[in-house]
Protein backbone atom coordinates (compact mmCIF):
# COMPACT_ATOMS: atom_id res chain seq x y z
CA UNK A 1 15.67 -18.70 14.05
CA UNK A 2 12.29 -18.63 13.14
CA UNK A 3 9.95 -20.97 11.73
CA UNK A 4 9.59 -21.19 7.29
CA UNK A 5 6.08 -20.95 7.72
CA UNK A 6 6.14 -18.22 10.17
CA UNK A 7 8.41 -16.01 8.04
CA UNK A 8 5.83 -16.85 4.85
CA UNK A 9 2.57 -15.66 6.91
CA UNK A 10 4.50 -12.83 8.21
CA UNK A 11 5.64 -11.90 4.03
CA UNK A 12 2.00 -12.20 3.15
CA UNK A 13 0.26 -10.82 5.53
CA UNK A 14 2.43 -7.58 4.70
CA UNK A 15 1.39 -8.09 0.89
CA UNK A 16 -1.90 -8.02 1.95
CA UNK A 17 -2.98 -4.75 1.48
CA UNK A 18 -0.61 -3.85 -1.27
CA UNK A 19 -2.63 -5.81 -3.15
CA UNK A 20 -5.76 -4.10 -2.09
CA UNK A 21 -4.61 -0.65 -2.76
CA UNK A 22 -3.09 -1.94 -6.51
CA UNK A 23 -6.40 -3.48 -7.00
CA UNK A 24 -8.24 -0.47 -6.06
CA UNK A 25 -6.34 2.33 -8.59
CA UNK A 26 -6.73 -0.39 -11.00
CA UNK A 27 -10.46 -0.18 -9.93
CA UNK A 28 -10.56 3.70 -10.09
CA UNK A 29 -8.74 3.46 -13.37
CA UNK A 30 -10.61 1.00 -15.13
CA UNK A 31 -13.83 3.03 -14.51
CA UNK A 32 -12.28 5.99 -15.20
CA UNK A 33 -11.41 4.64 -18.79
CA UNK A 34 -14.67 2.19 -19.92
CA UNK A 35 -18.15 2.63 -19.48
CA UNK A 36 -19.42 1.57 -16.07
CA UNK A 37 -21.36 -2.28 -16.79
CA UNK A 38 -18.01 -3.03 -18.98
CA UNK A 39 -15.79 -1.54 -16.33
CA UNK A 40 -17.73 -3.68 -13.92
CA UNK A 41 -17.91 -7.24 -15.68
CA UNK A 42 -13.86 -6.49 -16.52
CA UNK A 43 -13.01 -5.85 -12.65
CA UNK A 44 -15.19 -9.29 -11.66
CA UNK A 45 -13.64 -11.45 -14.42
CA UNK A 46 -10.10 -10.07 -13.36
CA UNK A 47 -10.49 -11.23 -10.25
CA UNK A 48 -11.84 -14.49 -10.74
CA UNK A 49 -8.75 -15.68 -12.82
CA UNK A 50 -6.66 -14.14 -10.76
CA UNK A 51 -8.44 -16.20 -7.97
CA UNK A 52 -8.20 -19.19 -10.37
CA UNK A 53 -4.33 -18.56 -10.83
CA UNK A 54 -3.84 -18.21 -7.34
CA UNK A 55 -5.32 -21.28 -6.93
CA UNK A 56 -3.61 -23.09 -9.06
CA UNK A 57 -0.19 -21.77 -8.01
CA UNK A 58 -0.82 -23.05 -4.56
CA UNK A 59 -2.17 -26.44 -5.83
CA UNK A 60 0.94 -27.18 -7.88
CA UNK A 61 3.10 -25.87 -4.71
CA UNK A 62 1.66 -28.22 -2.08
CA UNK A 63 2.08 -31.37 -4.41
């Protein structure tokens, strides 16, 4: 059997660029829809909470 923690890295690491090419049509899509500076500050602010979640998420996980 393998290890828990082997069988996460080996789940993310495969989500991994899934979420790069969702965040990238969101990207194209975003831009294709709002002007480019709003576009822009709504793609950075997106991914800082979604950083911020993230971080959160694994925070509350680990305690």
């Amino acid at each position: 059997m393998t290890d828990p923690k082997e069988q996460q890295i080996r789940k993310h690491s495969l989500l991994i660029p899934v979420a790069v090419a969702t965040g990238t049509l969101i990207a194209v899509g975003v831009y294709a829809v709002m002007p480019n500076n709003l576009a822009l500050f709504t793609i950075i602010a997106g991914a800082i909470l979604a950083g911020f979640f993230t971080y959160r998420y694994i925070r509350s996980t680990k305690n």
